[in-house]
C-alpha atoms as a PDB file:
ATOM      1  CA  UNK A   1       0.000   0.000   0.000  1.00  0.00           C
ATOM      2  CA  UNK A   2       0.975   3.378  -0.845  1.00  0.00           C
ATOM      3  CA  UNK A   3       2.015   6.491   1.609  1.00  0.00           C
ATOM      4  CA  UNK A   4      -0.178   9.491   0.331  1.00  0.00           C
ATOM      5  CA  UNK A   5       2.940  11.373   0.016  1.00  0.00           C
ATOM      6  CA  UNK A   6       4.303   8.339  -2.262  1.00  0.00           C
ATOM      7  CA  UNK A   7       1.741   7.694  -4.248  1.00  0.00           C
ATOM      8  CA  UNK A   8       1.018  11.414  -4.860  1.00  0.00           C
ATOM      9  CA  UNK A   9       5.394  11.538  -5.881  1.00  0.00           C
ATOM     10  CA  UNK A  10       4.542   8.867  -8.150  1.00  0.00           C
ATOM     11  CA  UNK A  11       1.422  10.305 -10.247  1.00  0.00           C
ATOM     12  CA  UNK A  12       3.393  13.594  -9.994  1.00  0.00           C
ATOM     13  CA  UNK A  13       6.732  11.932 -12.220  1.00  0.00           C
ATOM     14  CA  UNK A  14       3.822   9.859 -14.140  1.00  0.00           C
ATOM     15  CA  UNK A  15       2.329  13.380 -15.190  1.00  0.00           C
ATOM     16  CA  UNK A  16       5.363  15.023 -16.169  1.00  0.00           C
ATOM     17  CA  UNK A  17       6.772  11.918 -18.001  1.00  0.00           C
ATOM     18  CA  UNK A  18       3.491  11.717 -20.334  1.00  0.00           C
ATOM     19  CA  UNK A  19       2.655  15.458 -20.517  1.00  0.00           C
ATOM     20  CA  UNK A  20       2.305  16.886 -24.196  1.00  0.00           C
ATOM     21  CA  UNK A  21       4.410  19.310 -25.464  1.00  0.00           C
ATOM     22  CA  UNK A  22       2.851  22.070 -26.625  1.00  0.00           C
ATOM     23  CA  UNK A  23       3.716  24.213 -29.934  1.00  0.00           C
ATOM     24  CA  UNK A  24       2.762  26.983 -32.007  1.00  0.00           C
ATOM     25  CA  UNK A  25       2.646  27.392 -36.147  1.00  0.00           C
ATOM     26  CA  UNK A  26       3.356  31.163 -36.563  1.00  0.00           C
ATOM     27  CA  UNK A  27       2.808  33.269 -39.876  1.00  0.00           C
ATOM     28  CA  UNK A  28       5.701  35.377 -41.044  1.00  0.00           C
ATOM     29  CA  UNK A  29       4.100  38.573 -42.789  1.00  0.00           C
ATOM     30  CA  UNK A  30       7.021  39.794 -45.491  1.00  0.00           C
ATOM     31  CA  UNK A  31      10.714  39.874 -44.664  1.00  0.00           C
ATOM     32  CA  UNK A  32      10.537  40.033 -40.683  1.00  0.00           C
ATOM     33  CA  UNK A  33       7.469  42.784 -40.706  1.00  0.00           C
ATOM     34  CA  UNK A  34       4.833  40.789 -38.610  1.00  0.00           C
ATOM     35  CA  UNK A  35       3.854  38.194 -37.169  1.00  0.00           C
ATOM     36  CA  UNK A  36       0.719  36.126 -35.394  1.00  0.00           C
ATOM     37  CA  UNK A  37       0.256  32.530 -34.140  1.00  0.00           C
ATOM     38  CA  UNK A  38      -1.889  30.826 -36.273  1.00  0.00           C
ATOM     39  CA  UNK A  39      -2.681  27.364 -34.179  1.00  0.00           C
ATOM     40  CA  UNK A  40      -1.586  25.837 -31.492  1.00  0.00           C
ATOM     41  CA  UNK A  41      -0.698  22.361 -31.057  1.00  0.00           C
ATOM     42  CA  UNK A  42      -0.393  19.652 -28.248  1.00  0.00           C
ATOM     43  CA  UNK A  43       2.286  16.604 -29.257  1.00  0.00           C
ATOM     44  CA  UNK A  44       1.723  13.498 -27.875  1.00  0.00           C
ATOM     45  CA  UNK A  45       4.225  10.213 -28.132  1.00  0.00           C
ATOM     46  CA  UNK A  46       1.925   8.610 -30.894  1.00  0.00           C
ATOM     47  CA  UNK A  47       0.895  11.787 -32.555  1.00  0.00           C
ATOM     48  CA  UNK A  48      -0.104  15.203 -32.100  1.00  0.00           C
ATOM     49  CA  UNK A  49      -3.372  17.316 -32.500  1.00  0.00           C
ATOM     50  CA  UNK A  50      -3.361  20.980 -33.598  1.00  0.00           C
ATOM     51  CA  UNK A  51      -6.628  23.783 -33.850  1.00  0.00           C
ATOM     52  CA  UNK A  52      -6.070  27.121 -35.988  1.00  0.00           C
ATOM     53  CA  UNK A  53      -7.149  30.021 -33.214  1.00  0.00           C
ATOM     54  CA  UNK A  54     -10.254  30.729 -35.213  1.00  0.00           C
ATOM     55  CA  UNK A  55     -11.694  27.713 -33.737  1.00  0.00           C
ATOM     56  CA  UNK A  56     -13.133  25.970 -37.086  1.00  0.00           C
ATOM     57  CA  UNK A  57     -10.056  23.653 -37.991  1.00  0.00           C
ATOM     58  CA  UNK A  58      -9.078  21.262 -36.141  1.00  0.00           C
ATOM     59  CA  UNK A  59      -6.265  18.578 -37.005  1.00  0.00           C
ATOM     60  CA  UNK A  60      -5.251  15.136 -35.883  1.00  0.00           C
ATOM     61  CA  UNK A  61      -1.511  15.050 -36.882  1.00  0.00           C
ATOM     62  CA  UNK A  62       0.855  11.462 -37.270  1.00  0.00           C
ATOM     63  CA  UNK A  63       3.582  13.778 -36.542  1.00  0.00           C
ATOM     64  CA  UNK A  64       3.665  17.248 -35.067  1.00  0.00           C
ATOM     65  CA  UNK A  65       6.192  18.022 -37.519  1.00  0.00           C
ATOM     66  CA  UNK A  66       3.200  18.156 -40.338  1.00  0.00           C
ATOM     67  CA  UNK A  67       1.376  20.930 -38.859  1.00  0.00           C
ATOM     68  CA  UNK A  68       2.831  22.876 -41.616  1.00  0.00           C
ATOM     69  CA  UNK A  69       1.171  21.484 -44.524  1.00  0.00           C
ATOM     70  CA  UNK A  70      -1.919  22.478 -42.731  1.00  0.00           C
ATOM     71  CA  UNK A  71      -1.399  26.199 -43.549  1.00  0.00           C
ATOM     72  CA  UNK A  72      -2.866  27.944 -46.126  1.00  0.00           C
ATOM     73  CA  UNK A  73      -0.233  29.490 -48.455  1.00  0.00           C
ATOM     74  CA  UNK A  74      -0.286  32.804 -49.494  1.00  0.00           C
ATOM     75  CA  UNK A  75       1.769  35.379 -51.246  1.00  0.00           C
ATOM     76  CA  UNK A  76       4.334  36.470 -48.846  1.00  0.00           C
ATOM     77  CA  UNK A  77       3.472  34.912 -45.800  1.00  0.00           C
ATOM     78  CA  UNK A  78       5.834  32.093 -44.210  1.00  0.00           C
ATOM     79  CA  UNK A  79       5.116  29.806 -41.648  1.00  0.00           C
ATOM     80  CA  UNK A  80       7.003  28.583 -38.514  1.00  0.00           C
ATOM     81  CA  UNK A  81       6.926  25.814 -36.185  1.00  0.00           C
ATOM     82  CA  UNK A  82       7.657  26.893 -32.783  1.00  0.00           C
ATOM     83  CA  UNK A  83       8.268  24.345 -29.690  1.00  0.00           C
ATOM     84  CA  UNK A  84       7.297  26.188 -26.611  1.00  0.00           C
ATOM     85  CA  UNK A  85      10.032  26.081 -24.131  1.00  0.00           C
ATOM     86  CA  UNK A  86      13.346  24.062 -25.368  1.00  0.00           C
ATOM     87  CA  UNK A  87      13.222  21.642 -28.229  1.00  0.00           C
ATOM     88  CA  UNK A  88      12.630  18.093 -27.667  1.00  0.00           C
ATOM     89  CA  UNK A  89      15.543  15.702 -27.361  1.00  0.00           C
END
């Protein structure tokens, strides 16, 4: 049987071992003008989810590392992905 103070150590490390990591796809507006986050996106270890911050497109992503095609192109505009805090090892 657990201690409280065990068990709650334990879920604590479980927590923080499976948390998502969270990122952003940000639109470049000409040569370093402006700028906006377009979505937002949670990664997860078998895939990763992503909604634009309009609210009416959501994505289910094999790999975070496609939120890009997800963008809509247009004339000088660039997207970025963008790990919040440091990169994943």
């Amino acid at each position: 049987m657990y201690k409280p103070q065990s068990f709650t150590e334990m879920i604590t490390d479980m927590v923080a071992d499976q948390a998502p990591r969270v990122f952003a796809v940000v639109l470049e507006y000409g040569e370093q003008t402006d700028a906006k986050v377009y979505a937002w996106g949670m990664a997860l270890d078998d895939g990763a989810y992503m909604t634009a911050n309009d609210g009416r497109s959501v994505y289910s992503l094999a790999d975070p590392g496609n939120a890009l095609r997800y963008v809509p192109r247009r004339t000088n505009t660039k997207p970025h992905f963008v790990w919040v805090g440091p990169e994943p090892e």
